[in-house]
N, C-alpha and C. Protein backbone atom coordinates (compact mmCIF):
# COMPACT_ATOMS: atom_id res chain seq x y z
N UNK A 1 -23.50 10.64 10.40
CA UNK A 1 -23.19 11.99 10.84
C UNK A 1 -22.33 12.68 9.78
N UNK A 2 -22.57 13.61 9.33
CA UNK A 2 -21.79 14.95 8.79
C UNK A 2 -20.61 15.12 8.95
N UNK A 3 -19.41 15.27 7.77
CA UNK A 3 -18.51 15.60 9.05
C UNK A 3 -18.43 16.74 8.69
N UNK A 4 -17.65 17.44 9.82
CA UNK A 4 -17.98 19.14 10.40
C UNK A 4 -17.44 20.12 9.52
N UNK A 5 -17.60 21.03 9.20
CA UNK A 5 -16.83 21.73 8.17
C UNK A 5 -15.55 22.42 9.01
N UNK A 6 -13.96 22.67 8.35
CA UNK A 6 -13.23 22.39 8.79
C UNK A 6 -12.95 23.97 9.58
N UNK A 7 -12.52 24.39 10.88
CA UNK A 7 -12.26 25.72 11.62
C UNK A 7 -10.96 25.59 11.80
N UNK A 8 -10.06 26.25 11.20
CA UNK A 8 -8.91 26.46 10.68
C UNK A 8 -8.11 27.70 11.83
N UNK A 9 -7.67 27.32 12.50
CA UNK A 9 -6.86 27.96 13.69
C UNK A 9 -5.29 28.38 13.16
N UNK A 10 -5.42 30.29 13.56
CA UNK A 10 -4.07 30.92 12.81
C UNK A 10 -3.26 30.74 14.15
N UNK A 11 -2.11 30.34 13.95
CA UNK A 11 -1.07 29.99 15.28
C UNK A 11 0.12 30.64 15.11
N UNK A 12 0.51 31.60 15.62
CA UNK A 12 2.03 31.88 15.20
C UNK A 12 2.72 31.95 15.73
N UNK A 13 3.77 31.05 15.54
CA UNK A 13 4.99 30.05 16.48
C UNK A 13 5.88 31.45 16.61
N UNK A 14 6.67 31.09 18.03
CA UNK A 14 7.72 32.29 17.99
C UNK A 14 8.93 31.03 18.84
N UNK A 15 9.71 30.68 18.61
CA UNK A 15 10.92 30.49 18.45
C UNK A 15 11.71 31.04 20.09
N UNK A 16 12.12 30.50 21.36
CA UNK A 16 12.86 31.73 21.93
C UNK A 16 14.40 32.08 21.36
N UNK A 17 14.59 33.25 20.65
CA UNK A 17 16.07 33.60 20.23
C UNK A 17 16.72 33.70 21.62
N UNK A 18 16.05 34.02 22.59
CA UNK A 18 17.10 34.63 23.74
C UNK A 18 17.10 33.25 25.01
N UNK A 19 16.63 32.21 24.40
CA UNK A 19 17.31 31.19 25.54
C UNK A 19 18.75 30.35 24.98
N UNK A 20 18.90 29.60 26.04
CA UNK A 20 20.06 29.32 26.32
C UNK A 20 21.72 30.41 25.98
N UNK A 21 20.89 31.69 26.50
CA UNK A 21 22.21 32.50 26.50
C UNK A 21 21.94 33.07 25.28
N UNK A 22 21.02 33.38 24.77
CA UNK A 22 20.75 33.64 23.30
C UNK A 22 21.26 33.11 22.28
N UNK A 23 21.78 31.84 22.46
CA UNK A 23 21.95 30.85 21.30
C UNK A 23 20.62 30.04 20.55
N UNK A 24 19.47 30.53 21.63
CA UNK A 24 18.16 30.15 21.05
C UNK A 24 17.82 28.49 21.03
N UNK A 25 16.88 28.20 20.93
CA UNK A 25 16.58 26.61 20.63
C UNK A 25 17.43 25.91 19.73
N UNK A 26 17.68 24.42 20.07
CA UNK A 26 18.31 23.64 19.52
C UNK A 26 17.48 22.80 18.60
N UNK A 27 18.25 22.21 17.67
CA UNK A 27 17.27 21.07 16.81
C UNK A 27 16.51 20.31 17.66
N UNK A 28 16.82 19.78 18.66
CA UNK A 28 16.65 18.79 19.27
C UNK A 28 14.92 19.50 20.13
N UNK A 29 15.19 20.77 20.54
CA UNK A 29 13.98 21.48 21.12
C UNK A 29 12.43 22.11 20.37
N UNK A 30 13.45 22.43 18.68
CA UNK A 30 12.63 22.32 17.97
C UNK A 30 11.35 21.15 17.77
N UNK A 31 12.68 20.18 17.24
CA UNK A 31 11.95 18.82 16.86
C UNK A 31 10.24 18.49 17.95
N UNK A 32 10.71 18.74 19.42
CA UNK A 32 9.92 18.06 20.47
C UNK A 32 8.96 19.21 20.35
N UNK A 33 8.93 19.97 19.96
CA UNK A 33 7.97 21.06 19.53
C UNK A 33 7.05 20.80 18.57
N UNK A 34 7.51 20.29 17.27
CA UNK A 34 7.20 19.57 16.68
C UNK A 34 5.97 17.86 16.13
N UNK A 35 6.51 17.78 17.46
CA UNK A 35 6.08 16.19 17.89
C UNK A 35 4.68 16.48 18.60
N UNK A 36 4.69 18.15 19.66
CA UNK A 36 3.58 18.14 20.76
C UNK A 36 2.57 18.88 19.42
N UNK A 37 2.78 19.29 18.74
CA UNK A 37 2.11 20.27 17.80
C UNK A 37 1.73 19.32 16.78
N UNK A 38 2.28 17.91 15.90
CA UNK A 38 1.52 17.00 15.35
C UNK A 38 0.52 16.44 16.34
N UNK A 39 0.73 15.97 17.92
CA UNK A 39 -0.34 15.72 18.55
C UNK A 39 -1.48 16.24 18.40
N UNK A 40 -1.43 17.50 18.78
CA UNK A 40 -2.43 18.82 19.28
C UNK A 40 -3.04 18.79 17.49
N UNK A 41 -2.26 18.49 16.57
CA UNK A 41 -2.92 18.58 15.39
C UNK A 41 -3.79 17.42 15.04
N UNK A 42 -3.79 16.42 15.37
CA UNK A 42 -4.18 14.67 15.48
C UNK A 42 -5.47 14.96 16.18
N UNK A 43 -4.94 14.61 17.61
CA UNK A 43 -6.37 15.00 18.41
C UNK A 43 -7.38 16.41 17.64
N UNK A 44 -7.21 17.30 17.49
CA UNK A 44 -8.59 18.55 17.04
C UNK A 44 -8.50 17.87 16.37
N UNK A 45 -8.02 17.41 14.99
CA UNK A 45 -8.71 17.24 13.31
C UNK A 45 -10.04 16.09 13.99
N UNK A 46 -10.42 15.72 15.16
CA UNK A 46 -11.30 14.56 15.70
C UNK A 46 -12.57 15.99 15.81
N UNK A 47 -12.41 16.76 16.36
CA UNK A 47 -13.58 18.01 16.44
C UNK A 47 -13.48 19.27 15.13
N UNK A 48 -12.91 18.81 14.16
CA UNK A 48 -12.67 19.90 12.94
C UNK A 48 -12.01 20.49 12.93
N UNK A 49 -10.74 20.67 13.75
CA UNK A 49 -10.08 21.93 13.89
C UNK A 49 -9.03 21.47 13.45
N UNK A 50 -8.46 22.76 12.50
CA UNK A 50 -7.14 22.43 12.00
C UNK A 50 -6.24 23.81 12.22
N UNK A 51 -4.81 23.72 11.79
CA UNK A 51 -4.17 24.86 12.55
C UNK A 51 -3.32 25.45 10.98
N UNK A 52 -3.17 26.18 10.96
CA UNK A 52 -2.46 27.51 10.40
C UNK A 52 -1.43 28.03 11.16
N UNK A 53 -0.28 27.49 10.46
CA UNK A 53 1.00 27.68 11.39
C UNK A 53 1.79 28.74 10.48
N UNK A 54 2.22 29.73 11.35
CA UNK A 54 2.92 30.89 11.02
C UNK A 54 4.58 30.70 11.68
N UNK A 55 5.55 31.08 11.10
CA UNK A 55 6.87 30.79 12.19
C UNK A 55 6.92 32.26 12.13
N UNK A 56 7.51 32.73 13.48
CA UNK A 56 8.10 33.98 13.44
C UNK A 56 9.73 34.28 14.38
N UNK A 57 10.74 34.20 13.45
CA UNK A 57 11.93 34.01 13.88
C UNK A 57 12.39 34.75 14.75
N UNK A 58 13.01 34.83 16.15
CA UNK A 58 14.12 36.41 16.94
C UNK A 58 13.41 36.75 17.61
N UNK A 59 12.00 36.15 18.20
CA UNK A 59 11.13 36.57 19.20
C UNK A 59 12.27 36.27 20.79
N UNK A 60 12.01 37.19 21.41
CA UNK A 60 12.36 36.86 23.00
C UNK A 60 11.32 37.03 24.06
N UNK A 61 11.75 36.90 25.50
CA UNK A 61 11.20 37.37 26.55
C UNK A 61 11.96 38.94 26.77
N UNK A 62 11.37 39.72 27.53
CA UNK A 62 11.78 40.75 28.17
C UNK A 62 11.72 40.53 29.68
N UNK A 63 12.75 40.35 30.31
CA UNK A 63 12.56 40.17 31.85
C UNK A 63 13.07 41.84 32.38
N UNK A 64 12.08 42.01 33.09
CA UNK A 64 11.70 43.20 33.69
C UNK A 64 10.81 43.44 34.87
N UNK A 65 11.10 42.14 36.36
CA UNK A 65 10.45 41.80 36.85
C UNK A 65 9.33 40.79 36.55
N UNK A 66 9.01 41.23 35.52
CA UNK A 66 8.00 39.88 34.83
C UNK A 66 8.26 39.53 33.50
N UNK A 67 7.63 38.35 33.01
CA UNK A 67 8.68 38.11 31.44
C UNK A 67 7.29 38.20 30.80
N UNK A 68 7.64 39.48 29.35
CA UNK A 68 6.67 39.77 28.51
C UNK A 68 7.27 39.79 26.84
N UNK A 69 6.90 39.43 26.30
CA UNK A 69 6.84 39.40 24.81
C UNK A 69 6.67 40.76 24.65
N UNK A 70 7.86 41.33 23.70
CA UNK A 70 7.74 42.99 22.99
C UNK A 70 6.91 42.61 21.85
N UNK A 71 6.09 43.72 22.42
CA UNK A 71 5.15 43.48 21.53
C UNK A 71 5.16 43.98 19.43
N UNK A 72 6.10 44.34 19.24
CA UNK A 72 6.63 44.08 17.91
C UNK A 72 6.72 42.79 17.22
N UNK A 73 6.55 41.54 18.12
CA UNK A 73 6.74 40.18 17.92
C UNK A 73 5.27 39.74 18.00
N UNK A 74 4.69 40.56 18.08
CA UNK A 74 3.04 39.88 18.46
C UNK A 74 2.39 39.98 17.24
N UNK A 75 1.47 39.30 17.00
CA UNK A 75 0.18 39.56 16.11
C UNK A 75 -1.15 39.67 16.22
N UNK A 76 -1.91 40.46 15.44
CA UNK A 76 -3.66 40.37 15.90
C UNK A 76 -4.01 38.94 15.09
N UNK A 77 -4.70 38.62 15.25
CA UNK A 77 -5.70 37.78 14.11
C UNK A 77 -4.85 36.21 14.80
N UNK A 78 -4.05 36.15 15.61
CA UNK A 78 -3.16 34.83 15.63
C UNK A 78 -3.19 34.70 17.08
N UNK A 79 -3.32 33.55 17.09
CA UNK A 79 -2.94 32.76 18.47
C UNK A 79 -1.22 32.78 18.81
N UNK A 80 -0.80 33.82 19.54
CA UNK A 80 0.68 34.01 20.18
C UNK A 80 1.31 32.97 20.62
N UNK A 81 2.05 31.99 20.26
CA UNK A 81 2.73 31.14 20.93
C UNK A 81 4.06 30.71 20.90
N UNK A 82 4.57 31.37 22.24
CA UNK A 82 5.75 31.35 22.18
C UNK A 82 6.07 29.77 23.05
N UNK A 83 7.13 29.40 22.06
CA UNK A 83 8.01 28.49 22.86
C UNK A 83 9.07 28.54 23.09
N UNK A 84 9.69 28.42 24.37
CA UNK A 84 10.85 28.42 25.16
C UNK A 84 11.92 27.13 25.88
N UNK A 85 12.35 26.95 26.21
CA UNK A 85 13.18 26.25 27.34
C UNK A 85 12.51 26.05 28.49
N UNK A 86 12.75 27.03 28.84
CA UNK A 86 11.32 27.10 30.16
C UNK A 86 11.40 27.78 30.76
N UNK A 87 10.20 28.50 31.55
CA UNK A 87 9.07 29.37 31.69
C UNK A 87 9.24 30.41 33.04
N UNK A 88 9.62 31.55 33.20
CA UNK A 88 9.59 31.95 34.51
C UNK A 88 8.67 31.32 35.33
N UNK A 89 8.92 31.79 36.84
CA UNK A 89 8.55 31.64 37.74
C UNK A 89 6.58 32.18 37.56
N UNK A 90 6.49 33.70 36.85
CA UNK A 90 5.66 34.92 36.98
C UNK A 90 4.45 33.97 35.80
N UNK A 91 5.22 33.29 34.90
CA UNK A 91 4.13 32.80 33.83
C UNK A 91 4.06 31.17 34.06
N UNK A 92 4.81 30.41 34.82
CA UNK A 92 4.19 29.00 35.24
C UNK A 92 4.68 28.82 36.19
N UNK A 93 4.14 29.28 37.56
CA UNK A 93 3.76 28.66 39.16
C UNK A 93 4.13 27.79 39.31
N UNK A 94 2.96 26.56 38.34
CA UNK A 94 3.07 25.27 39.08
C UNK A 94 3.90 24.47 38.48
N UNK A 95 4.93 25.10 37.61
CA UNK A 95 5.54 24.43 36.44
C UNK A 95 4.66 23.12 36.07
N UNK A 96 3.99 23.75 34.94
CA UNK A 96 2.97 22.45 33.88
C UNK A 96 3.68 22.87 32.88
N UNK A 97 4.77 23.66 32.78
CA UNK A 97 5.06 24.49 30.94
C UNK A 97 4.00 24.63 29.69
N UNK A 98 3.29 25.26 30.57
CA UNK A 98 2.43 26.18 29.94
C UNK A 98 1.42 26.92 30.59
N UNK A 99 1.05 28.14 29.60
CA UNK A 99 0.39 29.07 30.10
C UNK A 99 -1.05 29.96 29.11
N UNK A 100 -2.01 30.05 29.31
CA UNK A 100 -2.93 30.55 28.01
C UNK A 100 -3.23 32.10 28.70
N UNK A 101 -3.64 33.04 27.66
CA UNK A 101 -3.90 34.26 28.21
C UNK A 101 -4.29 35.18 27.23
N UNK A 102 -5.83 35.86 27.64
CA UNK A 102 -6.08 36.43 26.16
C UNK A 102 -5.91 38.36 26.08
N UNK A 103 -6.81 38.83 25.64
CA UNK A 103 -7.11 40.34 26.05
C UNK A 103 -7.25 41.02 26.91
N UNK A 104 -6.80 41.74 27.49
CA UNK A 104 -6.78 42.64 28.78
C UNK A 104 -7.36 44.31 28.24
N UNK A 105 -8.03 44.44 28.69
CA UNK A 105 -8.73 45.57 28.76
C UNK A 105 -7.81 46.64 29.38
N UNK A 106 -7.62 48.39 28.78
CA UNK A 106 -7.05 49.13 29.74
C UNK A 106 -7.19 49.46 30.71
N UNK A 107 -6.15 49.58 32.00
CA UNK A 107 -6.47 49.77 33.36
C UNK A 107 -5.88 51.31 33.82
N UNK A 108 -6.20 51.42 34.95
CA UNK A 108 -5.08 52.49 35.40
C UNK A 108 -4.11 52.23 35.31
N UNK A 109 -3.36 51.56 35.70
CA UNK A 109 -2.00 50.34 35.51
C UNK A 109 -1.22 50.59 34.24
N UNK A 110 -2.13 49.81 33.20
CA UNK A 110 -1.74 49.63 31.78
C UNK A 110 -2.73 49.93 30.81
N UNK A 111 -2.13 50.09 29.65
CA UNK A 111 -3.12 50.29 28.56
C UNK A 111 -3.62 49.16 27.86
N UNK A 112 -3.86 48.07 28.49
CA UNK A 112 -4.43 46.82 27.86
C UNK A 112 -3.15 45.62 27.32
N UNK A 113 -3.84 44.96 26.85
CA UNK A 113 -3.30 44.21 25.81
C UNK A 113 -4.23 43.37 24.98
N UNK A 114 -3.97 43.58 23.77
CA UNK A 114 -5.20 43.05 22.85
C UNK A 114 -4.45 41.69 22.12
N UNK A 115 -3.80 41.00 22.77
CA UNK A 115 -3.37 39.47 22.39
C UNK A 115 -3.62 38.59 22.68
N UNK A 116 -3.69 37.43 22.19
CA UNK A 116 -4.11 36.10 22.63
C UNK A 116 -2.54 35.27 22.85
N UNK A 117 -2.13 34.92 23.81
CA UNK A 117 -0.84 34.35 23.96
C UNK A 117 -1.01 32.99 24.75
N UNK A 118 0.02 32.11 24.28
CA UNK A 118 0.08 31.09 24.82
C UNK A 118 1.57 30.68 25.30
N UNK A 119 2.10 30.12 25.96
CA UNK A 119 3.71 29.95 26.64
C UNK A 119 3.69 28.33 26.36
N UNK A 120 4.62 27.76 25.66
CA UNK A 120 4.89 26.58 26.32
C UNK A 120 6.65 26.14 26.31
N UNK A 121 6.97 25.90 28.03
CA UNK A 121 8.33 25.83 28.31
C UNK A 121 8.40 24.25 27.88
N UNK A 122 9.32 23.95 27.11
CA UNK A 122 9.72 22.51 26.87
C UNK A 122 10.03 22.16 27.67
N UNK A 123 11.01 22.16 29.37
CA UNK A 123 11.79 21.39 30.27
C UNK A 123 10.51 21.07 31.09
N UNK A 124 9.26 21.74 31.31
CA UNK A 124 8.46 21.01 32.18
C UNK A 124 6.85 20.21 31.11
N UNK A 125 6.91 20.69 29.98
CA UNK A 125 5.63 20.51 29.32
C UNK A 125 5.80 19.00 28.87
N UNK A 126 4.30 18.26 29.11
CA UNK A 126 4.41 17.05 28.74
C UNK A 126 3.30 16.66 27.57
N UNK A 127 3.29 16.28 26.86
CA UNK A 127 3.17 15.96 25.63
C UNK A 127 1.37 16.12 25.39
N UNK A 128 0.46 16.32 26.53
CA UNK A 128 -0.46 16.73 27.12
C UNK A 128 -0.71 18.20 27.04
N UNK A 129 0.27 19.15 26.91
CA UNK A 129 0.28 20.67 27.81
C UNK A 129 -0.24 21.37 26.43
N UNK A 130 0.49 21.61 25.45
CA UNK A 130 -0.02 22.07 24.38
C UNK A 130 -1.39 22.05 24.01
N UNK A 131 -2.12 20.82 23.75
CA UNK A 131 -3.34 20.33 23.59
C UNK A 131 -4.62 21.27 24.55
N UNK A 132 -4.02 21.08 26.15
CA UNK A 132 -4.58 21.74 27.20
C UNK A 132 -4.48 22.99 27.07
N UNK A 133 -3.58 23.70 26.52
CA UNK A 133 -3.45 25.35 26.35
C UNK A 133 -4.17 25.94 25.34
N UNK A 134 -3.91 24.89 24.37
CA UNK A 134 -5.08 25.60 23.16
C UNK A 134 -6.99 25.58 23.51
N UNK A 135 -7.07 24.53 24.07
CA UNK A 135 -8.10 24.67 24.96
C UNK A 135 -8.71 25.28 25.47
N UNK A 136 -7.59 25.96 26.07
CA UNK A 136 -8.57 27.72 27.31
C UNK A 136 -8.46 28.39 25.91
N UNK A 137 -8.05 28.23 24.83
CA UNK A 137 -8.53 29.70 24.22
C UNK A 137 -9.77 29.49 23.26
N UNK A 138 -9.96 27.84 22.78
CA UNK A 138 -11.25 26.99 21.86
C UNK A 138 -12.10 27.53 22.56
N UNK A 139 -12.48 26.76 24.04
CA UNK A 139 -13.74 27.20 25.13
C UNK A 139 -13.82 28.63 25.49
N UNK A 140 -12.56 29.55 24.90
CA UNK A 140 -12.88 30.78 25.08
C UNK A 140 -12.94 30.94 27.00
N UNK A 141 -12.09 30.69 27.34
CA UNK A 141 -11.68 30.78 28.60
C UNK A 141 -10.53 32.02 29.21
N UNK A 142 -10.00 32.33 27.68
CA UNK A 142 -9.01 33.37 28.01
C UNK A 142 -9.47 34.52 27.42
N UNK A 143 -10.90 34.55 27.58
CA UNK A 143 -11.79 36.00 27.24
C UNK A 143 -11.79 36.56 28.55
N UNK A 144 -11.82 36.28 29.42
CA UNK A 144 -12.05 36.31 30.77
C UNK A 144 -11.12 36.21 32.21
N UNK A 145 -10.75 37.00 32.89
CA UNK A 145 -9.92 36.32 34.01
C UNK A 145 -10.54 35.64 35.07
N UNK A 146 -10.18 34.21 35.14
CA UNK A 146 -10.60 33.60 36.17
C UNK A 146 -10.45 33.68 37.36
N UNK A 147 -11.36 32.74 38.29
CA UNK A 147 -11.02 32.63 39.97
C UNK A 147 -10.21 31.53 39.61
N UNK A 148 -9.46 31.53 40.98
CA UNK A 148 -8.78 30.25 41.43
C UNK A 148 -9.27 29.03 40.58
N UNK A 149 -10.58 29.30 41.40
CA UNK A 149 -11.51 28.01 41.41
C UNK A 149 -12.23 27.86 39.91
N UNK A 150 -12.25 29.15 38.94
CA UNK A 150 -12.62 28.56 37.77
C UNK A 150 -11.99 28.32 36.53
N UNK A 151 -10.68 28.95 37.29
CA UNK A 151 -9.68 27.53 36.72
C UNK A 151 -9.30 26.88 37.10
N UNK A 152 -9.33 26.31 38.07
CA UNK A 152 -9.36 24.93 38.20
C UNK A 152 -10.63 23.84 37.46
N UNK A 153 -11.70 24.38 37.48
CA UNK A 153 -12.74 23.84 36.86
C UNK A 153 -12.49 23.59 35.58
N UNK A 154 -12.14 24.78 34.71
CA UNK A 154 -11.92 24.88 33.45
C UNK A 154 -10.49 23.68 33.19
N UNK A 155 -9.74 23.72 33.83
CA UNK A 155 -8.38 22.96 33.65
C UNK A 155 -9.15 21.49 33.39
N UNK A 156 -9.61 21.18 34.54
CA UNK A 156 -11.03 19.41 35.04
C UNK A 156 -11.50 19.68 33.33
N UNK A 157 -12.69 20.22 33.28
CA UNK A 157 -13.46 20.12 32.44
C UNK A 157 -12.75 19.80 31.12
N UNK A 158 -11.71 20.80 30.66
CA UNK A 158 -11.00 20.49 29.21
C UNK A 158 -10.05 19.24 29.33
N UNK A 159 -9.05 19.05 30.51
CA UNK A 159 -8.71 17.79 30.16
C UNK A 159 -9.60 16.02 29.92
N UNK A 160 -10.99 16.28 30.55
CA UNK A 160 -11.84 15.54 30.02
C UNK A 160 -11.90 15.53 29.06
N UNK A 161 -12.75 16.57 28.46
CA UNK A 161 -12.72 16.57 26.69
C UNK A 161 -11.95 16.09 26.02
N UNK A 162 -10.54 16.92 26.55
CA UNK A 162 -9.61 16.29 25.82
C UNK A 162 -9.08 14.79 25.45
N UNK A 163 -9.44 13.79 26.79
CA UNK A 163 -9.18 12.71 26.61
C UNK A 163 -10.33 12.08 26.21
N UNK A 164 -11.90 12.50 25.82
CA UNK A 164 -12.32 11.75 25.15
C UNK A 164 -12.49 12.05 23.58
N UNK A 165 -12.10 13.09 23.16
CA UNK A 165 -11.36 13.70 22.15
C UNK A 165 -10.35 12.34 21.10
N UNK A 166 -9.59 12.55 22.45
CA UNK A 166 -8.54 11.57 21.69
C UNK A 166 -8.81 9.98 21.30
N UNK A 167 -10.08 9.42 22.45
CA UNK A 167 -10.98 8.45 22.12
C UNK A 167 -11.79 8.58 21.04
N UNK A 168 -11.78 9.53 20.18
CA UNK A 168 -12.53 9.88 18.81
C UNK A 168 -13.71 10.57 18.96
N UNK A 169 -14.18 11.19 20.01
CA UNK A 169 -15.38 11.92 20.41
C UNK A 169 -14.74 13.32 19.82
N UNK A 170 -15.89 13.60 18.97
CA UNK A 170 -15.91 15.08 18.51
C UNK A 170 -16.62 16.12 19.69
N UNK A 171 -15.37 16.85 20.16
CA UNK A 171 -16.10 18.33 21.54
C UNK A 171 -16.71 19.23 20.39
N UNK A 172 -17.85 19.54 20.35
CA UNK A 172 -18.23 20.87 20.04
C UNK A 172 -17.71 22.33 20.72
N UNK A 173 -17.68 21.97 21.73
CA UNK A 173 -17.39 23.45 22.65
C UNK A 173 -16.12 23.39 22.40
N UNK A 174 -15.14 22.65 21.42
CA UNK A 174 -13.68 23.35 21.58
C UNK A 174 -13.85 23.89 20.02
N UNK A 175 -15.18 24.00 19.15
CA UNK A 175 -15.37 25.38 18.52
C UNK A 175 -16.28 26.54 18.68
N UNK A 176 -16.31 26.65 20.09
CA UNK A 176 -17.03 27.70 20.39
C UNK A 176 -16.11 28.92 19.91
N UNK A 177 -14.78 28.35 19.70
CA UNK A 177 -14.06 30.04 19.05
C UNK A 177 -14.01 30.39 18.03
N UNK A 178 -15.29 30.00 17.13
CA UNK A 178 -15.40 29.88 15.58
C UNK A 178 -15.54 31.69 14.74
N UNK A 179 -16.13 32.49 16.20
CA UNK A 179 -15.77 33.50 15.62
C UNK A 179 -14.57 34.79 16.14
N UNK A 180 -14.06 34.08 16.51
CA UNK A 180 -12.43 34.86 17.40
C UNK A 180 -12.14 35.36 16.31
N UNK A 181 -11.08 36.32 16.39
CA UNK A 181 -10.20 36.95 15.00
C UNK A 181 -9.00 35.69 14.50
N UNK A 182 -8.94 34.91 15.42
CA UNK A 182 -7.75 33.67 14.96
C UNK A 182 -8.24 32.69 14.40
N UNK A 183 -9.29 32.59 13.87
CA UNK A 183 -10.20 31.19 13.64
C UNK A 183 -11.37 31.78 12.47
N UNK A 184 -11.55 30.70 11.77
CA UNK A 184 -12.28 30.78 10.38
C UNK A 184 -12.78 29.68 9.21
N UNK A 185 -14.17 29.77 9.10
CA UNK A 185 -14.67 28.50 8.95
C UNK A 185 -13.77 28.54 7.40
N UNK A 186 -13.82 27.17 7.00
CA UNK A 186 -13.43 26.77 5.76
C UNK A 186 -14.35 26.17 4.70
């Protein structure tokens, strides 16, 4: 077999400046950040995918009833991923510390949002969560808002992959996002 030519994933880390009282992440929160992101880099290089890491320093939440990234901290072309301490209530329910979420179309409501974002709270995320988040956006799952029920499916379906992934099985469908604006063959 061939091996695959390499799809190079733009990621750009955001840092929370405004946790712990705005003293921001510690070495120690960094580091474990670190550790889930060599994983998540281990497992894909098994399906071709490699990552393009951007840091972007002084990012916060805005709590305003719901917690949103100002969008001055955002980027097009990049996978949004902020990491935190951990996670409102509004962006992880079931506390898994983490969260995927892509483009929103304008509503009456709002005028859209054209980002691809990902959340992951360190106090509940397990060394698993990262891997799973990048996921809904490979299968292209966060093109779309789901039912209940098809995410739950989608959640089933990718953590399969994922664990036979890590058994050395190359997923094709986690480059179905080969032509996203964050992703680019090599």
């Amino acid at each position: 077999m061939r091996p695959l030519k390499p799809l190079v994933i733009t990621v750009q880390v955001m840092f929370d400046q405004g946790a712990h009282s705005g003293k921001g992440l510690g070495e120690s929160e960094r580091s474990k950040f670190r550790n889930y992101q060599e994983k998540a880099r281990r497992e894909y290089a098994t399906s071709g995918i490699r990552f393009d890491l951007r840091l972007l320093e002084g990012a916060f939440l805005r709590q305003q009833g719901y917690s949103e990234i100002p969008p001055k901290f955002l980027a097009r072309g990049a996978i949004n991923l902020f990491v935190t301490d951990t996670l409102g209530y509004d962006i992880d329910h079931d506390r898994t510390g983490g969260c995927s979420m892509g483009p929103r179309p304008p509503s009456r409501r709002s005028g859209g949002d054209p980002f691809y974002k990902s959340f992951l709270g360190l106090r509940d995320a397990r060394n698993t969560t990262l891997p799973h988040e990048y996921a809904h956006h490979f299968t292209l799952d966060t093109q779309q808002r789901p039912t209940a029920a098809g995410n739950l499916w989608a959640d089933l379906r990718n953590d399969y992959w994922l664990w036979l992934q890590r058994h050395g099985v190359p997923i094709p469908d986690f480059r179905a996002c080969a032509s996203a604006e964050w992703a680019r063959l090599e």
